[in-house]
Protein backbone atom coordinates (compact mmCIF):
# COMPACT_ATOMS: atom_id res chain seq x y z
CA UNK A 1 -25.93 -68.33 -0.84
CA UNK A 2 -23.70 -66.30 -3.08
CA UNK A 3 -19.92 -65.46 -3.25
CA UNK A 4 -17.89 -63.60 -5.51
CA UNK A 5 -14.96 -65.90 -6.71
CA UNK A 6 -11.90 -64.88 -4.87
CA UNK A 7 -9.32 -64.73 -7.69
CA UNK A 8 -11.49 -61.52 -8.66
CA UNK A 9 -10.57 -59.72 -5.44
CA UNK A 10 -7.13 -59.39 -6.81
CA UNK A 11 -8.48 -56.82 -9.21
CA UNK A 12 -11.43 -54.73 -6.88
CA UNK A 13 -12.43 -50.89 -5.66
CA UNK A 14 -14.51 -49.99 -3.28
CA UNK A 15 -18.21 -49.34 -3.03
CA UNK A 16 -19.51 -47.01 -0.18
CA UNK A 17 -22.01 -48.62 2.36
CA UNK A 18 -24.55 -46.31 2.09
CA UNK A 19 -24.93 -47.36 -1.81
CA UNK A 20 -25.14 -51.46 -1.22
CA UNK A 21 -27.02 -50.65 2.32
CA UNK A 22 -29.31 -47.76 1.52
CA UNK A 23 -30.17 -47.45 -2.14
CA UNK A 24 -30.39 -50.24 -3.56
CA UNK A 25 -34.02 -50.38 -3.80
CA UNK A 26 -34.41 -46.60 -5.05
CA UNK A 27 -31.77 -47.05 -8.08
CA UNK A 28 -32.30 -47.47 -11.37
CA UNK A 29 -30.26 -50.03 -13.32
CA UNK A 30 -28.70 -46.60 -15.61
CA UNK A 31 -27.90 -45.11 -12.13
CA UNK A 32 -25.91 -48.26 -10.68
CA UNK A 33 -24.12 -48.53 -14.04
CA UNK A 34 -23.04 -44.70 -14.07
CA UNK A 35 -22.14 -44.96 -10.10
CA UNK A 36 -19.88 -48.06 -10.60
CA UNK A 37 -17.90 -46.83 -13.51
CA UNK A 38 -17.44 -43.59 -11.29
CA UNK A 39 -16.11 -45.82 -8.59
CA UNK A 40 -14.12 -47.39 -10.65
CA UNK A 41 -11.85 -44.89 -12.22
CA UNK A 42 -13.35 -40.45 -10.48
CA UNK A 43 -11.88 -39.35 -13.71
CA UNK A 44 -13.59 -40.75 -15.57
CA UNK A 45 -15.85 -38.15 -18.63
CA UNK A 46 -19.42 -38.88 -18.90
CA UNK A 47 -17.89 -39.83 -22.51
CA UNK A 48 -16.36 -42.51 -21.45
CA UNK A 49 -18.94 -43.41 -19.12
CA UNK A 50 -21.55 -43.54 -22.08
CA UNK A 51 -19.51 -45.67 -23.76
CA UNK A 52 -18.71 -48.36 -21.77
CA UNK A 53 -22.33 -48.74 -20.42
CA UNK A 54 -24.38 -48.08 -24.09
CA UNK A 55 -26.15 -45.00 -22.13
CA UNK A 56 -26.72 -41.70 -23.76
CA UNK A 57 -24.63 -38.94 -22.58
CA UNK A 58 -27.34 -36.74 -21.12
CA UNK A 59 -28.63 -39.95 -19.22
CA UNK A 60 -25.15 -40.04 -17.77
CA UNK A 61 -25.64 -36.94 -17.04
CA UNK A 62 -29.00 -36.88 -15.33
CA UNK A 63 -27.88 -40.32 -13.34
CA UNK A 64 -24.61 -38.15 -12.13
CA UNK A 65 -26.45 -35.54 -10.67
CA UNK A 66 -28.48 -37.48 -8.81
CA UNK A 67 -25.28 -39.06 -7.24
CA UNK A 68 -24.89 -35.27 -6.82
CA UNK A 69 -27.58 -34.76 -5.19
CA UNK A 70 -27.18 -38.12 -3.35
CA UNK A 71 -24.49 -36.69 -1.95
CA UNK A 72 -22.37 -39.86 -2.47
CA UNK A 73 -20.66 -37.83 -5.91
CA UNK A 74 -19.34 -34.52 -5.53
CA UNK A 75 -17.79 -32.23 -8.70
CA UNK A 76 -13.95 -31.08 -9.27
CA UNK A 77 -15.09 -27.69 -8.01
CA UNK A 78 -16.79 -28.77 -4.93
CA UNK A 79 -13.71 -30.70 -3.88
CA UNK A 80 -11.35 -27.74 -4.60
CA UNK A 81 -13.83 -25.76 -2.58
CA UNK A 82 -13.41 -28.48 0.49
CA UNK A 83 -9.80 -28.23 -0.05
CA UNK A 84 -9.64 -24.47 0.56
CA UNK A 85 -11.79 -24.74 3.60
CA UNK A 86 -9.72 -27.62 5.14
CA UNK A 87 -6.38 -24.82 4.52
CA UNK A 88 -8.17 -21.72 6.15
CA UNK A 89 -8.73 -24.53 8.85
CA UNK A 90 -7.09 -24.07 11.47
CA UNK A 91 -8.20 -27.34 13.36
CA UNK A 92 -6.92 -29.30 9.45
CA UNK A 93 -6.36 -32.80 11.36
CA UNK A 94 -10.58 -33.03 12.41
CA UNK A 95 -13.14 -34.34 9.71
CA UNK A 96 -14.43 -31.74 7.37
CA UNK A 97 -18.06 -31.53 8.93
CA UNK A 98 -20.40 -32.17 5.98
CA UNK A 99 -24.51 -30.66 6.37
CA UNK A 100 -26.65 -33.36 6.86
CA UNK A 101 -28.35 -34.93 3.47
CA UNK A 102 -31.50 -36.69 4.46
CA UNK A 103 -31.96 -39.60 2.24
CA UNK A 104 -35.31 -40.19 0.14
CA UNK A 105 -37.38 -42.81 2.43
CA UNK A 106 -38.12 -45.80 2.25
CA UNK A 107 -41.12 -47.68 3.78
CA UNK A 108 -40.86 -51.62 3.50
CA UNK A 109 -43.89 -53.05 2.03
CA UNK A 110 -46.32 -53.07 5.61
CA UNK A 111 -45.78 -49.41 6.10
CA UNK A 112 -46.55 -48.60 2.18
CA UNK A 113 -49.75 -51.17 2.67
CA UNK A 114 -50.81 -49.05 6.56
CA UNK A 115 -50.70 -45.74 4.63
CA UNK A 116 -52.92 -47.20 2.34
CA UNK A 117 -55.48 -47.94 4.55
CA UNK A 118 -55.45 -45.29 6.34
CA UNK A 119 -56.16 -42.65 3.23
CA UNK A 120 -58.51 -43.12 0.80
CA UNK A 121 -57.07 -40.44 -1.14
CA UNK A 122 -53.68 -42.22 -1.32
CA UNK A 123 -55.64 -45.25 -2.64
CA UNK A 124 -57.01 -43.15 -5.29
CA UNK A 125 -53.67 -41.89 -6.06
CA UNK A 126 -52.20 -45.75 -6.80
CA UNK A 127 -55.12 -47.07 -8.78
CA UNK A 128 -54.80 -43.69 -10.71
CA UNK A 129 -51.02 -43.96 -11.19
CA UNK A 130 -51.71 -47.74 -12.35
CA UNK A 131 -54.29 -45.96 -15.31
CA UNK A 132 -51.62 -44.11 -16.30
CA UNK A 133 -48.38 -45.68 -16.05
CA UNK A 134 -50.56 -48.76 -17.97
CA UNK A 135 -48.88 -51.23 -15.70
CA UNK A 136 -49.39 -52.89 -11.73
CA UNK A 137 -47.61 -50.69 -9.77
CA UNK A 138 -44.36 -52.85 -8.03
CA UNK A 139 -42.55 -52.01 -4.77
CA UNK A 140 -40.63 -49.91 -6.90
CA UNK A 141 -42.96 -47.73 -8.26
CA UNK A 142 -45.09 -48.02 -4.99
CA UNK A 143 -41.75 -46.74 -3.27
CA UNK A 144 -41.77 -43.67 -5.66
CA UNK A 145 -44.91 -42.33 -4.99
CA UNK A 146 -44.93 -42.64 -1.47
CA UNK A 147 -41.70 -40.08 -1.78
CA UNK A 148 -43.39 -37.82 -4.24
CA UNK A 149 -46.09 -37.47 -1.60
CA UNK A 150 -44.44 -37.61 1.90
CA UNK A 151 -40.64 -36.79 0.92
CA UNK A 152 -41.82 -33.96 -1.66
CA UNK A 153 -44.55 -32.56 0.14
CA UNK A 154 -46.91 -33.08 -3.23
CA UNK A 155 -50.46 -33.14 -2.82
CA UNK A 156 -52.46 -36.38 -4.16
CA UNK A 157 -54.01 -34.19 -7.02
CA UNK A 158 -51.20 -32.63 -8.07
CA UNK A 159 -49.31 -35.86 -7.74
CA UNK A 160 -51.99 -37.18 -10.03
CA UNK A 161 -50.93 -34.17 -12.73
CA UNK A 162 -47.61 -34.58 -12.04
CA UNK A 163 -47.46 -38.66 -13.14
CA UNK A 164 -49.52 -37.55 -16.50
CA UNK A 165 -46.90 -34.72 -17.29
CA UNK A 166 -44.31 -37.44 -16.79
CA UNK A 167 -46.04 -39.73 -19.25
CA UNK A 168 -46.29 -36.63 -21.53
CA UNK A 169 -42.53 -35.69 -21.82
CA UNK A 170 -41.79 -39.84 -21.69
CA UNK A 171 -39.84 -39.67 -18.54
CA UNK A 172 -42.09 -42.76 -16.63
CA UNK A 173 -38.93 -44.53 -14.85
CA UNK A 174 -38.32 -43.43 -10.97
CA UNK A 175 -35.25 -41.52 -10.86
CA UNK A 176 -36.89 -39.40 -13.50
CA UNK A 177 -40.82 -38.94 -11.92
CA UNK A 178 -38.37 -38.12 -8.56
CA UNK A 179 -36.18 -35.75 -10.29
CA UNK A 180 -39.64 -33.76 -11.69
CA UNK A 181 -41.15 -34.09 -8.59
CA UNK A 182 -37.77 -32.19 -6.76
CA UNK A 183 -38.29 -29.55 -9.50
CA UNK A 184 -42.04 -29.30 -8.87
CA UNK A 185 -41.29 -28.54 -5.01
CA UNK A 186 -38.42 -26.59 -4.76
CA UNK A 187 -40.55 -24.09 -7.98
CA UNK A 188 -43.66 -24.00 -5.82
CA UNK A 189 -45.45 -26.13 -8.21
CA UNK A 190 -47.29 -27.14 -5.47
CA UNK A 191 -51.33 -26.55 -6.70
CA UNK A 192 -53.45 -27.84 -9.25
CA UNK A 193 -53.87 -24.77 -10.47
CA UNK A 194 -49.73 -23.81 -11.37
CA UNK A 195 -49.47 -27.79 -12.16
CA UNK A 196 -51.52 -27.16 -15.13
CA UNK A 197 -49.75 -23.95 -15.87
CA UNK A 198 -46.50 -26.40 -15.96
CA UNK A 199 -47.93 -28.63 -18.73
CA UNK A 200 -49.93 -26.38 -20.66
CA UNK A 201 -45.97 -24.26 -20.87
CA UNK A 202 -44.74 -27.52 -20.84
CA UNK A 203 -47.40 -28.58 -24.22
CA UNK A 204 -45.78 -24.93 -26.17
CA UNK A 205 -42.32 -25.70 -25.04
CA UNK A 206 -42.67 -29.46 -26.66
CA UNK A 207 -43.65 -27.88 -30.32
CA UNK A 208 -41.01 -25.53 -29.66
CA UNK A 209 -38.55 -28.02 -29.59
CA UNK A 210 -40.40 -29.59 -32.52
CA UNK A 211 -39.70 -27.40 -34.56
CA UNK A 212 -36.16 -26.00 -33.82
CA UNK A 213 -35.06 -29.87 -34.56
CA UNK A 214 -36.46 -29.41 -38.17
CA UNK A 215 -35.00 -26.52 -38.63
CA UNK A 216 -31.46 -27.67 -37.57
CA UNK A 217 -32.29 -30.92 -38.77
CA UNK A 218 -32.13 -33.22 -35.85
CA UNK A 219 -34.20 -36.28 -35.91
CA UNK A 220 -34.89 -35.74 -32.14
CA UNK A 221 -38.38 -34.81 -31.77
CA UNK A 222 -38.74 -35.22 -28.02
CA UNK A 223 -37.19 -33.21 -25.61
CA UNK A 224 -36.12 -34.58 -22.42
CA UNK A 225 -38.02 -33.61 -18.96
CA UNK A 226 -34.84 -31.01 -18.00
CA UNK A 227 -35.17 -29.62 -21.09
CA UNK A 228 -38.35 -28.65 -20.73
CA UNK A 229 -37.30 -26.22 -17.78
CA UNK A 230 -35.14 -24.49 -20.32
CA UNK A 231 -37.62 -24.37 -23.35
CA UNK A 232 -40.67 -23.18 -21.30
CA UNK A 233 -38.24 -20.72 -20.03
CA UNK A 234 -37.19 -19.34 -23.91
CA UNK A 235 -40.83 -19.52 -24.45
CA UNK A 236 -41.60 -17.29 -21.52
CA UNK A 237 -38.52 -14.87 -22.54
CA UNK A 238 -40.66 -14.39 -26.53
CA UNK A 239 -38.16 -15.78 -28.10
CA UNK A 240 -39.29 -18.25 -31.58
CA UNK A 241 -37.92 -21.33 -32.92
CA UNK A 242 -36.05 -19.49 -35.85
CA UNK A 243 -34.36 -17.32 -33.30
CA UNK A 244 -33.53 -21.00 -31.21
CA UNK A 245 -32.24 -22.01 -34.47
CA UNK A 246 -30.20 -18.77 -34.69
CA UNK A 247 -28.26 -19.29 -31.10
CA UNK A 248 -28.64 -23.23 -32.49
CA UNK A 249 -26.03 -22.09 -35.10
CA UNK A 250 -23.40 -19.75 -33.34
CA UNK A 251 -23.53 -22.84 -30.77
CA UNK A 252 -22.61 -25.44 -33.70
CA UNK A 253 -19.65 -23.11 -35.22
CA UNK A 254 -18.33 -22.62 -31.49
CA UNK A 255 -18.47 -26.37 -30.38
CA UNK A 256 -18.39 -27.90 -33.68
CA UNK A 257 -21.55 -29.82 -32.62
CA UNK A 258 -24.85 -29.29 -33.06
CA UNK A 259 -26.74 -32.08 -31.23
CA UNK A 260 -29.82 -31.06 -29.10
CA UNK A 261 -28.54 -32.62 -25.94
CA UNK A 262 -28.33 -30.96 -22.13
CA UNK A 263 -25.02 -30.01 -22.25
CA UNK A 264 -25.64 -27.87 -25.56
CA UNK A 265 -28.81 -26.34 -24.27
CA UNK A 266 -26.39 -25.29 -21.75
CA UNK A 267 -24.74 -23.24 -23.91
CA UNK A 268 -27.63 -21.97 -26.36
CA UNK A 269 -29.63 -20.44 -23.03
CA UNK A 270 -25.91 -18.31 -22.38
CA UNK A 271 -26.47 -16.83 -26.00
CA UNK A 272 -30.24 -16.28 -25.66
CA UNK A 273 -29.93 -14.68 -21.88
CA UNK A 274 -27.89 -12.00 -23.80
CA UNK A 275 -30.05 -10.87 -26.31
CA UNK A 276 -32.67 -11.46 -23.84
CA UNK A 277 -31.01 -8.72 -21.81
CA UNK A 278 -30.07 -6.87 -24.68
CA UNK A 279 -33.72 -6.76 -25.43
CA UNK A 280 -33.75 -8.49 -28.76
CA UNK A 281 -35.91 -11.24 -28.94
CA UNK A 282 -36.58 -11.30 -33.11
CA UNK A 283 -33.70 -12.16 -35.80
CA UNK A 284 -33.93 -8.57 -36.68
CA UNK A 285 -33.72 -6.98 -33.47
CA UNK A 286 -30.93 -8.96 -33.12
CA UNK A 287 -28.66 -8.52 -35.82
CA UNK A 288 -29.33 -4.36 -34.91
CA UNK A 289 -27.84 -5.31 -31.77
CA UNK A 290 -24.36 -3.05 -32.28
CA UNK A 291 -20.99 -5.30 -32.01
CA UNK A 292 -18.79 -4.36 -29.67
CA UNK A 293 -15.60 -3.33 -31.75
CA UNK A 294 -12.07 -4.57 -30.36
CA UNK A 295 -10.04 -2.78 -28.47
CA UNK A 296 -6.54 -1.87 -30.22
CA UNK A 297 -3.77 -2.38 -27.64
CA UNK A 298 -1.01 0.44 -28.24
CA UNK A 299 2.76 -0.93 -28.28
CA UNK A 300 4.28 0.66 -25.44
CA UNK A 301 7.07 2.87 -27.07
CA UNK A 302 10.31 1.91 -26.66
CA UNK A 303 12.40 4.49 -24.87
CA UNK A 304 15.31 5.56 -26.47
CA UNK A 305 18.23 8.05 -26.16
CA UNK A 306 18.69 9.86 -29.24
CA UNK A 307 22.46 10.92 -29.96
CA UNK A 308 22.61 13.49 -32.65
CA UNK A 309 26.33 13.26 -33.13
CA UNK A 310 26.14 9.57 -33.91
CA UNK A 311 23.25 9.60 -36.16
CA UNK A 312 25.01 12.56 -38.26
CA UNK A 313 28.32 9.64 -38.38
CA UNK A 314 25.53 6.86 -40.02
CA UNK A 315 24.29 9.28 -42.22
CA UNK A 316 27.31 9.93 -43.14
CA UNK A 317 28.17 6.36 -43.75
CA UNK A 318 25.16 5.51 -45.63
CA UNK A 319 25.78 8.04 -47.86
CA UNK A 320 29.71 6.70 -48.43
CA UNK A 321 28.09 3.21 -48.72
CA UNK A 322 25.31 4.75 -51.69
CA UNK A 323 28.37 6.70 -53.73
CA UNK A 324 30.20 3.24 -53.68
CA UNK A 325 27.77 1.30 -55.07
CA UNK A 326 27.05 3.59 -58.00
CA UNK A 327 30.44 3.69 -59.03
CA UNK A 328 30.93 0.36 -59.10
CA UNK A 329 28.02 -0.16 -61.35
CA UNK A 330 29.48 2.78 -63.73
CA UNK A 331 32.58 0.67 -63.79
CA UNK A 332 30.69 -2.52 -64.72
CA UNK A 333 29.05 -0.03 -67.66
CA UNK A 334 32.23 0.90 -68.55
């Protein structure tokens, strides 16, 4: 039996129920970390977050928006949002009602073992995710593919495709085969046949990325699994990796950083959705893409009342003034 020592309690925050009751066993160790150090101080930058628990930023990231998602985080805008609401409200003192978020399941170990052996397919689909994962698959991992099938609706053969694309773009832990498995349904990535659309996009977009990091000179040579949405999608647009390299390096003067991370891929696909609209997809159809030239403001004009009489008087004594100063310096001649 195990107790926390009390003199710790002085010193505590809470943790919501549904995290220690509910999802425990679908967390990764990165997403426990990033959820704790948001409970600790909702402030807190991903930064700061990175720091404290030796995780990359964009794995912050990722682990964040699947609190998102979750529902257990929400975002500074989505709380201003619910603030507004409750102030149009007239009925303020009631709860705010919040939609329904139904949770990713989870089958104890008898109901993953019944499902089993009831479909042969599903067998298939374990000793086939054991070939390529290279490992026995745990409760874990069992867990995880019983969601990509019965919470994500995916089929057992594009399941299969969907595991080796994971292997492919090195994103093999749960929270990140879930994640691509969300993408795949809610994109209707739902048959073999658009699966292997997916990778063979996703095998271009990967020497994309290849080569814009040598040409901005990042040693990254792998691009994450959510970047892969936005490369396959400069890929489909025509654009080429010296023109990525080109929205690469307005990025870097703007942000003063020119890491190939999430965030800044963020920011590159703004630039390229412009010239994408604009039509320009080349570096010389771009730079004949005509700049829009400022627009001067005009002063507004002072109004004034013009006296003629009393500008004829300062004339007048300007000219006095002038005739003074010349004679004294014929006196200082003199």
């Amino acid at each position: 039996m195990y107790s926390v020592n009390v003199k710790f309690y002085a010193s505590s925050f809470s943790v919501p129920a549904k995290i220690a009751d509910d999802m425990l066993k679908l967390v990764s160790g990165e997403q426990l970390k990033v959820i704790l150090c948001i409970l600790r101080n909702p402030q807190i930058e991903a930064e700061e977050i990175a720091d404290k628990t030796g995780l990359s930023v964009e794995t912050v990231l990722e682990c964040a928006e699947f609190w998102e998602d979750s529902g257990v985080v929400v975002t500074e805008k989505a709380e201003i949002n619910s603030l507004e609401s409750e102030k149009d409200n007239a009925e303020m003192a009631l709860p705010v009602s919040v939609p329904k978020i139904v949770p990713l399941l989870k089958p104890n170990q008898q109901e993953i073992d019944e499902a089993l052996e009831r479909s042969r397919s599903l067998r298939n689909l374990f000793n086939e995710a054991q070939q390529i994962f290279g490992k026995t698959l745990g409760y874990t991992m069992q867990c995880m593919i019983f969601n990509v099938v019965f919470y994500y609706g995916i089929s057992q053969d594009v399941a299969n495709l969907l595991f080796t694309f994971a292997t492919y773009v090195n994103a093999t832990s749960q929270q990140d085969i879930l994640k691509i498995a969300k993408n795949w349904s809610e994109n209707g990535i739902t048959t073999v046949e658009s699966a292997n659309d997916y990778i063979h996009e996703g095998t271009k977009a990967k020497k994309l990325f290849s080569k814009l990091a040598s040409l901005t000179n990042n040693a990254d040579t792998q691009p994450t699994f959510v970047q892969y949405d936005y490369l396959i999608k400069w890929n489909t647009w025509g654009f080429k990796a010296d023109t990525l390299a080109k929205a690469h390096e307005i990025m870097k003067n703007e942000k003063g950083t020119g890491t190939l991370n999430y965030r800044n891929f963020q920011y590159m696909d703004k630039i390229l959705k412009k010239w994408h609209d604009a039509g320009a997809h080349t570096l010389k159809e771009i730079e004949s893409i005509p700049e829009k030239a400022p627009v001067k403001k005009s002063k507004p004009q002072k109004e004034t009342s013009f006296d003629i009489e009393l500008a004829k008087e300062k004339s007048r004594d300007r000219t006095r003034d002038i005739g003074n100063m010349k004679n004294k310096k014929r006196k200082r001649r003199a």
